[in-house]
Protein backbone atom coordinates (compact mmCIF):
# COMPACT_ATOMS: atom_id res chain seq x y z
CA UNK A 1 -33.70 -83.81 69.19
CA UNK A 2 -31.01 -85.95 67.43
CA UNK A 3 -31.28 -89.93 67.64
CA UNK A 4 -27.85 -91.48 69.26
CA UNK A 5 -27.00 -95.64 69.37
CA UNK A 6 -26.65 -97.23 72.35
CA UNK A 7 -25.91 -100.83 72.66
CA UNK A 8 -29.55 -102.22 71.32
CA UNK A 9 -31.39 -99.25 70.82
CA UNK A 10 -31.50 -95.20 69.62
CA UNK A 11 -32.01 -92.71 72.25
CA UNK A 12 -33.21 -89.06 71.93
CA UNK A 13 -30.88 -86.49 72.66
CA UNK A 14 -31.09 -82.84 72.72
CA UNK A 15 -28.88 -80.90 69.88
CA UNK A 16 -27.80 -78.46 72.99
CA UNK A 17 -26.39 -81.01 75.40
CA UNK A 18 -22.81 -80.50 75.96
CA UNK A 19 -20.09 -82.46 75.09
CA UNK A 20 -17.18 -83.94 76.94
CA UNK A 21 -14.20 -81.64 77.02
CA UNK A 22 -11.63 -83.84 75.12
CA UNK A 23 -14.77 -85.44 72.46
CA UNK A 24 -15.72 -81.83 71.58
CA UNK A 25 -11.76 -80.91 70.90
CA UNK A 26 -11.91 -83.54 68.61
CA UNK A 27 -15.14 -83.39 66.87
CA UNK A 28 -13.61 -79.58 66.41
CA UNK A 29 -10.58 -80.68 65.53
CA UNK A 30 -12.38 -83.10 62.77
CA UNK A 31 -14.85 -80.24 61.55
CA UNK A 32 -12.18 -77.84 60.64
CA UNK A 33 -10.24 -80.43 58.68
CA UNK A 34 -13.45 -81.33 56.90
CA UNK A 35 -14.08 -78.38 56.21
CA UNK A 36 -18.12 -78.70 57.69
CA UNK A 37 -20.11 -79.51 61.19
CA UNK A 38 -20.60 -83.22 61.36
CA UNK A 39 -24.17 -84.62 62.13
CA UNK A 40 -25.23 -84.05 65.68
CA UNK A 41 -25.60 -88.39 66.09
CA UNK A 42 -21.94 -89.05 64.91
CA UNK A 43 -21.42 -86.30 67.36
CA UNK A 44 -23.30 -88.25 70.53
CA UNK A 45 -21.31 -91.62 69.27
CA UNK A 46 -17.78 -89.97 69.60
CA UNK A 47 -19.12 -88.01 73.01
CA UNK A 48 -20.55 -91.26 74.49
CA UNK A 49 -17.52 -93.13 73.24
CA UNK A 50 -15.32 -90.79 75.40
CA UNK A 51 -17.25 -90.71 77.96
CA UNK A 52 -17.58 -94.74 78.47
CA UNK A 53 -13.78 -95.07 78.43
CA UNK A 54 -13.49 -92.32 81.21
CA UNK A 55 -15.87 -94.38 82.75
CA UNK A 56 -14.44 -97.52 82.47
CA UNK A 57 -10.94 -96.29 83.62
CA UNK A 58 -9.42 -96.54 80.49
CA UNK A 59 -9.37 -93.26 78.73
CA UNK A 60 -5.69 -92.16 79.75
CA UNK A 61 -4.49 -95.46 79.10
CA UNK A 62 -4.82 -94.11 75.93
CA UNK A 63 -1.93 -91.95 74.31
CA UNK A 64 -2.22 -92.02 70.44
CA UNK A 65 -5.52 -93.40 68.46
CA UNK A 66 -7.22 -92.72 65.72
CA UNK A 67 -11.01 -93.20 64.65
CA UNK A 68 -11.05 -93.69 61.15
CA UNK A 69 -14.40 -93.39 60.64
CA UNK A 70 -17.12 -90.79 60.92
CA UNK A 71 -15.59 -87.98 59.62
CA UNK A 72 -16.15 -86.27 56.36
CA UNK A 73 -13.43 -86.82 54.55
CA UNK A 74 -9.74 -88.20 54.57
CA UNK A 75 -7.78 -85.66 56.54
CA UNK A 76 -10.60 -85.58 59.13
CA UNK A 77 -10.55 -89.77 59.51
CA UNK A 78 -6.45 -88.52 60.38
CA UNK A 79 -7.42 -85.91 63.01
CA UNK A 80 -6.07 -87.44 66.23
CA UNK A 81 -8.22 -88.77 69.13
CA UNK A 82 -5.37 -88.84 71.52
CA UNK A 83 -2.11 -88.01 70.93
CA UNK A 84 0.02 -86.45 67.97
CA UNK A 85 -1.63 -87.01 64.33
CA UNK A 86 -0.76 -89.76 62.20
CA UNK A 87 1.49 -89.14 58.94
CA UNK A 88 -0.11 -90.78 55.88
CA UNK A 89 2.85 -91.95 54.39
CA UNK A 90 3.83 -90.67 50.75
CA UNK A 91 0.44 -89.47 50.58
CA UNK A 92 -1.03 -92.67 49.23
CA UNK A 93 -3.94 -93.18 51.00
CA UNK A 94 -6.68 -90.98 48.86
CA UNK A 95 -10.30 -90.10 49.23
CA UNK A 96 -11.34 -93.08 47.48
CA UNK A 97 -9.61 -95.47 50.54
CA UNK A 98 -12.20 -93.86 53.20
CA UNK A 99 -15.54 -94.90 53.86
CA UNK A 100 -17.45 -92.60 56.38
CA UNK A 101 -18.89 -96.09 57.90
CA UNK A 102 -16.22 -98.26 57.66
CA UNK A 103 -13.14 -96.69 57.27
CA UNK A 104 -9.90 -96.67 56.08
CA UNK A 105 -8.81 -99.45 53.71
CA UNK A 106 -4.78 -100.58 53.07
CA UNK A 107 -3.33 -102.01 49.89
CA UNK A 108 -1.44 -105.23 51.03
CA UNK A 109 1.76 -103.56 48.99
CA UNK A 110 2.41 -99.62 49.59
CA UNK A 111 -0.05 -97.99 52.29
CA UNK A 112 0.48 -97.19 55.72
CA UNK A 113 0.21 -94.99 58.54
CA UNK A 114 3.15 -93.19 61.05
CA UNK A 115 1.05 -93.46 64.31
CA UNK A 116 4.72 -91.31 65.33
CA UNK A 117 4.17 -92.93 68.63
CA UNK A 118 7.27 -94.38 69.35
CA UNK A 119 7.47 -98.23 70.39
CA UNK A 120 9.45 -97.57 73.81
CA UNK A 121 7.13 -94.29 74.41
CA UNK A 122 5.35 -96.76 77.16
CA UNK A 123 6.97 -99.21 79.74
CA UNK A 124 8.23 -102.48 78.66
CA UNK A 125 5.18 -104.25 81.10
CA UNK A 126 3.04 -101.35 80.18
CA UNK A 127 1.39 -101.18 77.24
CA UNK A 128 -1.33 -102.40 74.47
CA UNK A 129 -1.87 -102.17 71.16
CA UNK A 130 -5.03 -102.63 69.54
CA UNK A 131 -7.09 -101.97 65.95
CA UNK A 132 -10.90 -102.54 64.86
CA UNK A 133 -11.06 -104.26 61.48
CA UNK A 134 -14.27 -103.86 59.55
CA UNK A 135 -13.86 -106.09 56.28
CA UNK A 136 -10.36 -108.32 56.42
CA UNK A 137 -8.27 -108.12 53.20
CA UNK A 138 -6.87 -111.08 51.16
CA UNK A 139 -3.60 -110.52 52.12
CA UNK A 140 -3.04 -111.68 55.52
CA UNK A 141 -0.58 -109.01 57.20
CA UNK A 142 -0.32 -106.79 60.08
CA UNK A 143 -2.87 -104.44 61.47
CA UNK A 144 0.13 -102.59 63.07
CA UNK A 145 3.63 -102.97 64.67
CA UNK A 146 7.19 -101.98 65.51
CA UNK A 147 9.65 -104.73 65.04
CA UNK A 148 13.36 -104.67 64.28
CA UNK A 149 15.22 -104.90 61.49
CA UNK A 150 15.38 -108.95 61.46
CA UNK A 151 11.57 -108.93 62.23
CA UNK A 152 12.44 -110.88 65.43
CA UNK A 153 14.45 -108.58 67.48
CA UNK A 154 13.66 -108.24 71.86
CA UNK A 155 10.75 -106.30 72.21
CA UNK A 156 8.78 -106.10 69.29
CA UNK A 157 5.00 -105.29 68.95
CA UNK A 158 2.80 -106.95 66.17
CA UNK A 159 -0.22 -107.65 65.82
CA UNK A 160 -1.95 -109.18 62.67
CA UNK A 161 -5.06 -110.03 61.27
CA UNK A 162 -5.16 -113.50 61.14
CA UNK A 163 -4.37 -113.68 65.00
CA UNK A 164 -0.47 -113.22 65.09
CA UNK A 165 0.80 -111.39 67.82
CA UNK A 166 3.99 -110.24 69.50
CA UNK A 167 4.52 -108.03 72.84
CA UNK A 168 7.47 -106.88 73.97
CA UNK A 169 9.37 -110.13 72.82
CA UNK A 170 11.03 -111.85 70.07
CA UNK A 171 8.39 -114.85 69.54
CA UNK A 172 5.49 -114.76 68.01
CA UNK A 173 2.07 -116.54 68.72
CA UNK A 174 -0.76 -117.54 67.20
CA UNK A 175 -3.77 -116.60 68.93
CA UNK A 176 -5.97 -119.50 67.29
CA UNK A 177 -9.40 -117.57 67.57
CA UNK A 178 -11.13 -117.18 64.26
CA UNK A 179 -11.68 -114.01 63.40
CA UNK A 180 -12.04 -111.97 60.31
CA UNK A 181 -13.44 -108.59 61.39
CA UNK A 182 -13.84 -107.13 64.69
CA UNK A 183 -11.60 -105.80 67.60
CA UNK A 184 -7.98 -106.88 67.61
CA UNK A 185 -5.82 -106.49 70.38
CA UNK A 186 -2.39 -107.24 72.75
CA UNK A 187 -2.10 -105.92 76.23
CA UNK A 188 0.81 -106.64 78.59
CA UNK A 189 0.99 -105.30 82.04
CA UNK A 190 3.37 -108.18 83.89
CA UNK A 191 6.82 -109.50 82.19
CA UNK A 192 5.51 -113.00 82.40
CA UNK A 193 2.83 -113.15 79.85
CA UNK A 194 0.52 -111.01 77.71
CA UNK A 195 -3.16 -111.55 76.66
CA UNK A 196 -4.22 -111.02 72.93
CA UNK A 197 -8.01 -110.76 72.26
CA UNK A 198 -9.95 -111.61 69.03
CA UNK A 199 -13.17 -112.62 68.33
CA UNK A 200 -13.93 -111.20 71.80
CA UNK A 201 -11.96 -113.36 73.45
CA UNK A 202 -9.32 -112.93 75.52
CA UNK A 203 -6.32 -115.48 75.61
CA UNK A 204 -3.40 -115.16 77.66
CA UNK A 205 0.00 -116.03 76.31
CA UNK A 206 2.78 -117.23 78.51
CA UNK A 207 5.76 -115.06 76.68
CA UNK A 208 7.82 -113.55 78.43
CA UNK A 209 9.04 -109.56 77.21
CA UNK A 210 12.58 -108.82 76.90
CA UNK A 211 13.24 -105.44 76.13
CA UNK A 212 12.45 -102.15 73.83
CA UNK A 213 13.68 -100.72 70.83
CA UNK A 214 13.20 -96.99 69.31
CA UNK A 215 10.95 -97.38 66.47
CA UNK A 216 7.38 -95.77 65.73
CA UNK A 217 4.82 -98.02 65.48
CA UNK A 218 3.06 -98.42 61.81
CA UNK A 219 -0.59 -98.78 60.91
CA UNK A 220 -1.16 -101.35 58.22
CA UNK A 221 2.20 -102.93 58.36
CA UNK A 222 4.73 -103.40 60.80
CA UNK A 223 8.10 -101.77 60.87
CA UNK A 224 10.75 -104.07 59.76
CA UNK A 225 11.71 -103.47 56.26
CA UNK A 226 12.55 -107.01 55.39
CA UNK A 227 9.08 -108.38 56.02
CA UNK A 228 6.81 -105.22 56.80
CA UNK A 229 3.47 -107.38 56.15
CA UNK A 230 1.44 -104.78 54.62
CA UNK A 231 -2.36 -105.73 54.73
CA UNK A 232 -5.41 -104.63 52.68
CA UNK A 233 -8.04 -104.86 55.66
CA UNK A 234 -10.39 -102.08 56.40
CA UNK A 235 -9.58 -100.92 60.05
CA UNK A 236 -12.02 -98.02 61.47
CA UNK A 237 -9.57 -97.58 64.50
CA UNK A 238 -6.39 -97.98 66.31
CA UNK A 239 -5.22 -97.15 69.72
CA UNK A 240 -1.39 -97.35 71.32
CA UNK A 241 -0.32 -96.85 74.95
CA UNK A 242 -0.51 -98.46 78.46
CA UNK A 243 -2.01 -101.34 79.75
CA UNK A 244 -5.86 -101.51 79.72
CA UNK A 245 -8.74 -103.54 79.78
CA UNK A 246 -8.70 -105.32 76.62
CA UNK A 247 -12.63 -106.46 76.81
CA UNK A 248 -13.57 -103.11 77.94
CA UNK A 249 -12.02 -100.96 75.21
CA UNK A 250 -13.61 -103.87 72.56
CA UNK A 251 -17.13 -102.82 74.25
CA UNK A 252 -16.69 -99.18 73.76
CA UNK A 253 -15.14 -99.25 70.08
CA UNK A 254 -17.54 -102.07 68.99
CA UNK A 255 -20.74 -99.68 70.31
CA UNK A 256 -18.98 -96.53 68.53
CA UNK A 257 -18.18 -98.23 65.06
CA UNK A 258 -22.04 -99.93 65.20
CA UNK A 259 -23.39 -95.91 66.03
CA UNK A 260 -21.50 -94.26 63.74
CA UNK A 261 -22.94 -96.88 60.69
CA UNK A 262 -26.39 -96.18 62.47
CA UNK A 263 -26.22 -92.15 62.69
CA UNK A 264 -24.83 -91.65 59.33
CA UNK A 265 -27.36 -91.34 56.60
């Protein structure tokens, strides 16, 4: 038997137990880009992770996301949960930016992530973004976005780590929520307002969204080349699609960040 986290306490878990179809395409997926089997509790973590998001009625919500943690190495960390693959841009995140535990840490100047999901790939009053940020850099930024080329334009997504966000609209807000490290996220689902959540709290922000543009949304910056906002924060996980439950998806990636540091030797 193989020890798995759940929230407060490890549970025993037989090796043979089957996974969920979509977390064992993954872990697969992961194992032959790393080139080995992972251990059998990161394993459970992922599965269980899956599992309480089907649960929770918020797995195919979910069209592109990464967990950038767990794996091996680098190129499994890029292995896509949902959705089509990341593209490391340039090649300049290296081994040396992963930790197994903790993830995947930017620069504040040069590194960043293609999620190649495309900003009007979900309904203007559809969608969330969201990111998990284990250690915050010193160079406040973005965790992700896709803005226009003045930074400002009609329907722009951004979401940073001090608490900025945008969705689907030209201004930006301030979330005022302290929070370093943690889940970070922006859901809309009505054209009136949005709600972004930090520090596990939820605050809804009367802005209303006008409009789309065709960009990809970036990981680690957003996508306006003026002021792309590049931060050095750790993030071990990002998700992109339609609207969700903000508090739920926090639950499930808090409980799968905390197992993966606990099943990890």
């Amino acid at each position: 038997m193989s020890p798995i986290y759940v929230p407060g306490k490890l549970v025993l878990l037989k090796e043979s137990q089957p996974l969920d179809a979509d977390a064992e395409a993954y872990v697969n997926a992961v194992e032959v880009a790393d080139g080995q089997r992972i251990e059998d509790p990161v394993r459970f973590a992922i599965n269980n992770f899956v599992l309480g998001c089907k649960n929770d009625g918020i797995w195919d919500a979910i069209k592109a996301s990464c967990i950038l943690a767990g794996a091996r190495t680098l190129d499994g960390a890029l292995v896509p949960l949902v959705g089509t693959a990341p593209t490391n841009v340039s090649g300049l995140f290296v081994a040396g930016d992963y930790d197994r535990e903790t993830g995947l840490i930017g620069d504040g100047s040069t590194k960043y992530l293609d999620s190649n999901r495309n900003n009007n790939a979900d309904p203007q009053n559809d969608n969330h973004n969201a990111a998990y940020v284990t250690s915050s850099g010193i160079s406040p930024g973005f965790l992700m976005g896709a803005t226009g080329p003045a930074c400002v334009n009609a329907g722009s997504n951004s979401l940073g780590d001090t608490g900025f966000s945008r969705s689907r609209s030209s201004t930006g807000t301030n979330v005022d929520v302290v929070a370093s490290t943690g889940f970070f996220g922006i859901n809309r689902s009505t054209a009136s307002s949005y709600i972004a959540r930090a520090g596990s709290t939820n605050k809804t922000i009367s802005v209303a969204s006008n409009g789309l543009f065709d960009t990809n949304v970036l990981i680690y910056r957003r996508s306006c080349a003026g002021a792309p906002g590049y931060t050095d924060s750790r993030l071990a996980f990002y998700s992109i699609g339609e609207s969700l439950d903000l508090a739920l998806l926090d639950a499930r990636v808090t409980d799968l960040i905390n197992a993966i540091g606990v099943a990890i030797p």
